[in-house]
C-alpha atoms as a PDB file:
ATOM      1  CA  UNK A   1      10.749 -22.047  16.364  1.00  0.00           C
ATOM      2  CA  UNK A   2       7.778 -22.892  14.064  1.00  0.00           C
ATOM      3  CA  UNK A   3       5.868 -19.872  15.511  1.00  0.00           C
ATOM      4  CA  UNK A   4       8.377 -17.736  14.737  1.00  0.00           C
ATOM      5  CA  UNK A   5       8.082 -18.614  11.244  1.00  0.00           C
ATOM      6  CA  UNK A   6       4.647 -18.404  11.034  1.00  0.00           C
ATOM      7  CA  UNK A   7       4.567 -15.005  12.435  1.00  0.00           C
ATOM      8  CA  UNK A   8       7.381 -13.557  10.095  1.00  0.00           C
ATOM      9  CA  UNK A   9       4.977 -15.203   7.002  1.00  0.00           C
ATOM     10  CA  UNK A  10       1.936 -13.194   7.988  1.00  0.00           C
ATOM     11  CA  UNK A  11       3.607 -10.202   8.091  1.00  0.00           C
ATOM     12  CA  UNK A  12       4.442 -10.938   4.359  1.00  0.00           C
ATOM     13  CA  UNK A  13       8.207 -10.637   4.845  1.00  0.00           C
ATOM     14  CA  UNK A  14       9.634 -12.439   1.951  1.00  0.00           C
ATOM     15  CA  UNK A  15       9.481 -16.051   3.526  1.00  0.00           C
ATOM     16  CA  UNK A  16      12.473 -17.739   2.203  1.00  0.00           C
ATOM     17  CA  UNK A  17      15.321 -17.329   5.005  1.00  0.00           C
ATOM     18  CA  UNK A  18      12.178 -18.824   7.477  1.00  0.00           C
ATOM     19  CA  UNK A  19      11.789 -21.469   4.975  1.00  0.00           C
ATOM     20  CA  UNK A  20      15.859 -22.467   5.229  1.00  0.00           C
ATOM     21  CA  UNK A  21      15.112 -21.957   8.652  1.00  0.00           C
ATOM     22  CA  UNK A  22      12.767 -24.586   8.810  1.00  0.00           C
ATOM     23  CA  UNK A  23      14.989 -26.984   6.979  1.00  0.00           C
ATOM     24  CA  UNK A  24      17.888 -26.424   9.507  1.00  0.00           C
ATOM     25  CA  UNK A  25      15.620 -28.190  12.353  1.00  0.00           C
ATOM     26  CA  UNK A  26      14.040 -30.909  10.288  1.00  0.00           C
ATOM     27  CA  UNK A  27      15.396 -33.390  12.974  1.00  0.00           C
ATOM     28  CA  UNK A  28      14.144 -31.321  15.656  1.00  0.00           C
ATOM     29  CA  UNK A  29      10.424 -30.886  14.432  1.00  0.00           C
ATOM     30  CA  UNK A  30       8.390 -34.327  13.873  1.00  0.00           C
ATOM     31  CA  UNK A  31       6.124 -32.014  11.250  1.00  0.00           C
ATOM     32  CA  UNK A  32       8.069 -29.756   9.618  1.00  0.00           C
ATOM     33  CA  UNK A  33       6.983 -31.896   5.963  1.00  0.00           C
ATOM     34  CA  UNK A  34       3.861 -30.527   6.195  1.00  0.00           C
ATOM     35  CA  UNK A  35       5.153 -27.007   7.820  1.00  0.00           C
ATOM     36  CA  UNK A  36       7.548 -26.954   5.129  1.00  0.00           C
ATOM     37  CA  UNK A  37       5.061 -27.334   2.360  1.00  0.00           C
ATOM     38  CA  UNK A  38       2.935 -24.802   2.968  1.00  0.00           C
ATOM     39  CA  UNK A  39       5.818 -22.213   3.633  1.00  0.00           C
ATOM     40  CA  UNK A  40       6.710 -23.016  -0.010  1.00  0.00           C
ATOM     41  CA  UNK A  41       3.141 -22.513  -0.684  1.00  0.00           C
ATOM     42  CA  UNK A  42       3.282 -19.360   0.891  1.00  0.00           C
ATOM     43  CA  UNK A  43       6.091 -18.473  -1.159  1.00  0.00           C
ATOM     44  CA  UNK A  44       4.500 -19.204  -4.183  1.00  0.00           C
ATOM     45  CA  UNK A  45       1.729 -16.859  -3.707  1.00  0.00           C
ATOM     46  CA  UNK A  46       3.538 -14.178  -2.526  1.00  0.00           C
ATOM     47  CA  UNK A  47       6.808 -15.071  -5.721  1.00  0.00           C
ATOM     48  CA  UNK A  48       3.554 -14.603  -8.191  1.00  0.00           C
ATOM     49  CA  UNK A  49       2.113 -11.043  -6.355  1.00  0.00           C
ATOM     50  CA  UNK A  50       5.414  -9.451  -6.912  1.00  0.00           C
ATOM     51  CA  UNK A  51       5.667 -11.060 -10.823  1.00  0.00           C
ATOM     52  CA  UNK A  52       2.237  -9.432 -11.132  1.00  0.00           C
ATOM     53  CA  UNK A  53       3.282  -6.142  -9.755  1.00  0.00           C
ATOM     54  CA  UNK A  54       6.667  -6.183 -11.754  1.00  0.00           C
ATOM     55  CA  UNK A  55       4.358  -6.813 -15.204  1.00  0.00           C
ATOM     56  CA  UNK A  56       2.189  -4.256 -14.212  1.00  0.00           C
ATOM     57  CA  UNK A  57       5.135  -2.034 -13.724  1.00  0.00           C
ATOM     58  CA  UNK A  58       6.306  -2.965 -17.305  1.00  0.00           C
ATOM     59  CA  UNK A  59       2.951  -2.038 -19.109  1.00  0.00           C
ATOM     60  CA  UNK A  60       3.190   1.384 -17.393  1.00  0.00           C
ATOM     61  CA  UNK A  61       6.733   1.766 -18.834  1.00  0.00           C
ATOM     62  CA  UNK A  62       5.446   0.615 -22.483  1.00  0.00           C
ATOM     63  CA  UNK A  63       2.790   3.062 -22.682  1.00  0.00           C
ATOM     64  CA  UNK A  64       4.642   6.000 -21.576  1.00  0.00           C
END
């Protein structure tokens, strides 16, 4: 299951459904703390690419 996720995340799907995922077989997966940390890590980066793209977007718009 894990590899799964970590497959989806490199593509640079959004991660969140593999991060719900994740919690879904906490029981099952001794490390899924630590997996589940750096998916949210991973969501972080990719949460503040699209901000920057979206405010980038918006300066575009202002100056036309």
């Amino acid at each position: 299951m894990i590899e799964v996720v970590y497959q989806s995340l490199s593509e640079h799907t959004f991660p969140y459904k593999f991060y719900m995922k994740l919690k879904v077989n906490q029981k099952l997966i001794p490390h899924v703390r630590e997996k589940e940390k750096q998916v949210k890590r991973v969501r972080c980066v990719i949460g503040y690419e699209m901000y920057r793209e979206n405010n980038k977007n918006r300066e575009r718009e202002r100056k036309l």
